[in-house]
N, C-alpha and C. Protein backbone atom coordinates (compact mmCIF):
# COMPACT_ATOMS: atom_id res chain seq x y z
N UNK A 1 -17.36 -13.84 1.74
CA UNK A 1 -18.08 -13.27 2.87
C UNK A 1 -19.48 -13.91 2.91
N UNK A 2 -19.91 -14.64 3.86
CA UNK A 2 -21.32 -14.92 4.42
C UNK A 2 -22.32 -13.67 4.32
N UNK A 3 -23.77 -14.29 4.32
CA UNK A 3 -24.45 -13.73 4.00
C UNK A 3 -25.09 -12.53 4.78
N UNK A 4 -24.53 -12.92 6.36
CA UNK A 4 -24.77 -12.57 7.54
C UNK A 4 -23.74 -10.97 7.83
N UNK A 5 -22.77 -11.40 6.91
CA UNK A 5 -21.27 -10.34 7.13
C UNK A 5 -21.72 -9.75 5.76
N UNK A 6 -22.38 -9.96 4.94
CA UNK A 6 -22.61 -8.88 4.15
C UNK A 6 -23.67 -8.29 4.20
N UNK A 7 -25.32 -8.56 4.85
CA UNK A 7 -26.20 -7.76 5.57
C UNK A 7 -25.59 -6.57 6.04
N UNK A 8 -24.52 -7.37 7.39
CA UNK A 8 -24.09 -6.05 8.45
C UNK A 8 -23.26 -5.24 7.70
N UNK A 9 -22.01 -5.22 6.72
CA UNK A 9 -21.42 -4.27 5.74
C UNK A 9 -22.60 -3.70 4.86
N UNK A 10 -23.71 -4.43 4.34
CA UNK A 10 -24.41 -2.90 3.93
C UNK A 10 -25.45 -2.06 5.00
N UNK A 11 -25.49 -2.21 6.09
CA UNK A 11 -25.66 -1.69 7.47
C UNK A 11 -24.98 -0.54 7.56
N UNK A 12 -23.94 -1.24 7.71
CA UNK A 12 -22.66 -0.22 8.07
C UNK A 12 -22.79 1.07 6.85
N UNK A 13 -22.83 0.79 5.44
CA UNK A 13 -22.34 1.66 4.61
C UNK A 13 -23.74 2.69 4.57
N UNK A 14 -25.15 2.05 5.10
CA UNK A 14 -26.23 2.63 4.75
C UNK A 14 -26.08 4.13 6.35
N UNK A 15 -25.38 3.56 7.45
CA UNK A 15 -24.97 4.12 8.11
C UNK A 15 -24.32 5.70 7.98
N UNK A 16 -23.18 4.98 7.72
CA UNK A 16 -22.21 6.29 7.21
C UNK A 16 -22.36 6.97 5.86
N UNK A 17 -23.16 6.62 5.03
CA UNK A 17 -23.63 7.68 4.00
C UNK A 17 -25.00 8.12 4.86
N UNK A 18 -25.67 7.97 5.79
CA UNK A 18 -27.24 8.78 6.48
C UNK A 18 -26.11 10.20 7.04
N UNK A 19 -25.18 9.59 7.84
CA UNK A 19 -24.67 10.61 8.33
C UNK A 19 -24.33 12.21 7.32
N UNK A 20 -23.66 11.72 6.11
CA UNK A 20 -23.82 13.15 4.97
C UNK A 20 -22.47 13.45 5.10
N UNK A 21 -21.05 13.04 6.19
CA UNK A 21 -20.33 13.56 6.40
C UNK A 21 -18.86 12.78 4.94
N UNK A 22 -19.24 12.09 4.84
CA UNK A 22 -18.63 11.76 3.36
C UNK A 22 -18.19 12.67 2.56
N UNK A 23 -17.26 12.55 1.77
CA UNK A 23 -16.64 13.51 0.44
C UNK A 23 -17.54 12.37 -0.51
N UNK A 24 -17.62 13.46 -1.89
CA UNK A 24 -18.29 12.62 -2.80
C UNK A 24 -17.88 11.16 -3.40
N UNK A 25 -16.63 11.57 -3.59
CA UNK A 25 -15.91 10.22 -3.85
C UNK A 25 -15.87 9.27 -3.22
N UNK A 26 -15.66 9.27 -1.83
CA UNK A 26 -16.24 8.25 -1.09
C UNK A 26 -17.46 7.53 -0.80
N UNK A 27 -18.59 8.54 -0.82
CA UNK A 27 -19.83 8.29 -0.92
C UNK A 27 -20.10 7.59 -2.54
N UNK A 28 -19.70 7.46 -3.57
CA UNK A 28 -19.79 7.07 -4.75
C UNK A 28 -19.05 5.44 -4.27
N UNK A 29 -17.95 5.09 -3.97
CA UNK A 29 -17.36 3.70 -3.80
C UNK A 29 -18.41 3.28 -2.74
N UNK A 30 -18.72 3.94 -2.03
CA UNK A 30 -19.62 3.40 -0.76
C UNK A 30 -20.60 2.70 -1.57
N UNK A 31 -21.58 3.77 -1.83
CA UNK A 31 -22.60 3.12 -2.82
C UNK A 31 -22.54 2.48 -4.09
N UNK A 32 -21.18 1.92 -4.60
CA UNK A 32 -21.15 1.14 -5.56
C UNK A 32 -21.09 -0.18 -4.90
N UNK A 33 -20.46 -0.24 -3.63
CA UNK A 33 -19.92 -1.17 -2.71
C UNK A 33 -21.94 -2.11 -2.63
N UNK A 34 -22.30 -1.17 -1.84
CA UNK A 34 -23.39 -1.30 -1.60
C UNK A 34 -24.43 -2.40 -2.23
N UNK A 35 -24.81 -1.24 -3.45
CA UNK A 35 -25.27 -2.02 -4.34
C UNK A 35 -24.81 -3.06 -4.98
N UNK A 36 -23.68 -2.89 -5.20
CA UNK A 36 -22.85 -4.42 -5.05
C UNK A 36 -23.57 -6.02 -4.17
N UNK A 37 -23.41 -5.13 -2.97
CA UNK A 37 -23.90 -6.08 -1.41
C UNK A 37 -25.42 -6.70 -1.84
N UNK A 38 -25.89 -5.49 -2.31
CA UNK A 38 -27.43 -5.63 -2.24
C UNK A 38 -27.87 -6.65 -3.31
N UNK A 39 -27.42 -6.67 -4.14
CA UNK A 39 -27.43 -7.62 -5.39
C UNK A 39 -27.06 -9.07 -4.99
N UNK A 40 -25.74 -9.54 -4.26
CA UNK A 40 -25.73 -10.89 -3.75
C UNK A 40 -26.70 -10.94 -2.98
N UNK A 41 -26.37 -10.42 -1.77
CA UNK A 41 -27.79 -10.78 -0.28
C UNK A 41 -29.12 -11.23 -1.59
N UNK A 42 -29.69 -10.59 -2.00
CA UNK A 42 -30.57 -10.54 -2.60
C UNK A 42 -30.80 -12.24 -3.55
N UNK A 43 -30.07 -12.20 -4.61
CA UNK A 43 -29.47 -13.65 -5.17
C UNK A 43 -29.46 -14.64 -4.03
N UNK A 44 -28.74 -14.75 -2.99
CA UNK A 44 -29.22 -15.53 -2.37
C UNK A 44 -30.15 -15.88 -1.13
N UNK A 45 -30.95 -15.02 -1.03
CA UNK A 45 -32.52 -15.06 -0.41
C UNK A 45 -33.24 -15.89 -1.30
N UNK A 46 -33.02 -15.26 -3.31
CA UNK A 46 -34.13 -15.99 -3.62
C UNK A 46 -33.55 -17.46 -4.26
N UNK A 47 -31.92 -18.10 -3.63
CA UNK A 47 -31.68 -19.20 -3.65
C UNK A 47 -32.21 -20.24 -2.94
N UNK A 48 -32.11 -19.55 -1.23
CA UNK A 48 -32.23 -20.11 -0.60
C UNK A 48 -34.34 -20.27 -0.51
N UNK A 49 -34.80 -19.14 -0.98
CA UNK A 49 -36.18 -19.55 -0.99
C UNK A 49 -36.71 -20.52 -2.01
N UNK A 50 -35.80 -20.86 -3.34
CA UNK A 50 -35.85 -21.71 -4.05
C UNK A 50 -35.77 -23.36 -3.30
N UNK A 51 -35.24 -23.40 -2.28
CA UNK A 51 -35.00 -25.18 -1.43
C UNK A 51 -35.72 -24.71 -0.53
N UNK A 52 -36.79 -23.68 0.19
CA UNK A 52 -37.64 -24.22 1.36
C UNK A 52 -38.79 -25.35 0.14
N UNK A 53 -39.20 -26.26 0.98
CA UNK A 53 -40.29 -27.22 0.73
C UNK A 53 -41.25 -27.05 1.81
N UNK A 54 -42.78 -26.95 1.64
CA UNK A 54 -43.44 -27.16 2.33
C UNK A 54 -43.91 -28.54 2.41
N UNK A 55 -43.78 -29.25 3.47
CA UNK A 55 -44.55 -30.64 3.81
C UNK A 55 -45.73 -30.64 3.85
N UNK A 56 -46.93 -31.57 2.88
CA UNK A 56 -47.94 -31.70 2.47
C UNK A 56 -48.24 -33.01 2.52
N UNK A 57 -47.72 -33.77 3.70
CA UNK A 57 -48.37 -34.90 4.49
C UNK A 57 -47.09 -36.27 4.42
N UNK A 58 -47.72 -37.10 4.31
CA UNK A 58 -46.68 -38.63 3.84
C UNK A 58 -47.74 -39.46 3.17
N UNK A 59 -46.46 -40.43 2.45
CA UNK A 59 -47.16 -41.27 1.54
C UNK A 59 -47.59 -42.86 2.66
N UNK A 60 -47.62 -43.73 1.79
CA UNK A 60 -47.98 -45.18 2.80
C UNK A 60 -46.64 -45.42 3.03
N UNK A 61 -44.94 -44.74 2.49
CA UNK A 61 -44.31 -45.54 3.20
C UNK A 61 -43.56 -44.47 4.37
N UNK A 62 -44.09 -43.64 4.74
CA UNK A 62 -44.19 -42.36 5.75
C UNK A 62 -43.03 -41.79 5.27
N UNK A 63 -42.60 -41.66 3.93
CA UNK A 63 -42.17 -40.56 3.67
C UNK A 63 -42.67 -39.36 2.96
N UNK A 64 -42.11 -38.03 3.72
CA UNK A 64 -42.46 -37.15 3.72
C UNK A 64 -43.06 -36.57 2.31
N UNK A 65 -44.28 -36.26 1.68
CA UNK A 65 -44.11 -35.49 0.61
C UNK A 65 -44.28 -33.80 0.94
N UNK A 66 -43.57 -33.29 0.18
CA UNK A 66 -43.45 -32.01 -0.18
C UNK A 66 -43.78 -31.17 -1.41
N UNK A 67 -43.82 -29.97 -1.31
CA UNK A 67 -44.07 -29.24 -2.52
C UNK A 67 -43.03 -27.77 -2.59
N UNK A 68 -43.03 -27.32 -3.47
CA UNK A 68 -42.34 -25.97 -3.40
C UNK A 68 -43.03 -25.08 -2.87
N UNK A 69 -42.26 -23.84 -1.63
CA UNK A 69 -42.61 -23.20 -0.85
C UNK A 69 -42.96 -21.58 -1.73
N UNK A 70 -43.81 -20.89 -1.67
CA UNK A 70 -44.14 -19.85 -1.71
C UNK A 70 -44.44 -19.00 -0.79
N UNK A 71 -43.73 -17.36 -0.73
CA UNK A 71 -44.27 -16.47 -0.32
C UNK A 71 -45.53 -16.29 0.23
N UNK A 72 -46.30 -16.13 -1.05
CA UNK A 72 -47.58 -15.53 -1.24
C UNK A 72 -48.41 -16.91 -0.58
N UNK A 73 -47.89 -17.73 -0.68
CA UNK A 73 -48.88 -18.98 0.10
C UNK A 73 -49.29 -18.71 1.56
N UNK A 74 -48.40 -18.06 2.47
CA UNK A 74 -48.20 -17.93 3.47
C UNK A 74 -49.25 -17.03 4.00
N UNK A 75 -49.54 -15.97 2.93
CA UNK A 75 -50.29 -14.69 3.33
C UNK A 75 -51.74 -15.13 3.76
């Protein structure tokens, strides 16, 4: 499952456990499910924030140099 289809499944599950109308047992797989979800999504945010590069000009033969992208740089 993409990263996009597992956002919206923990959507969905954060959904139907707000509602309260769950039996416990269900609400327990839900939220194992969940946290499950939340743990990949998560892993790969900070994959994919691992390969942004910020571009920090060019050299003499106009290729690009870069550096590793930070968060907190941004602020």
């Amino acid at each position: 499952m993409d990263f996009e289809k597992k956002l919206k499944r923990l959507e969905d599950i954060v959904g139907l456990m707000e509602k309260g109308e769950l039996a416990l047992e269900d609400s327990l797989k839900l939220f194992e499910e969940g946290v499950k979800l939340s743990r990949e999504c998560q892993k790969k945010l900070v994959e994919a924030e691992a390969q942004v590069k910020k571009l920090t000009g060019f050299d003499a033969d106009g290729k690009p140099l870069t550096e590793p992208f930070h968060a907190e740089d941004a602020e």
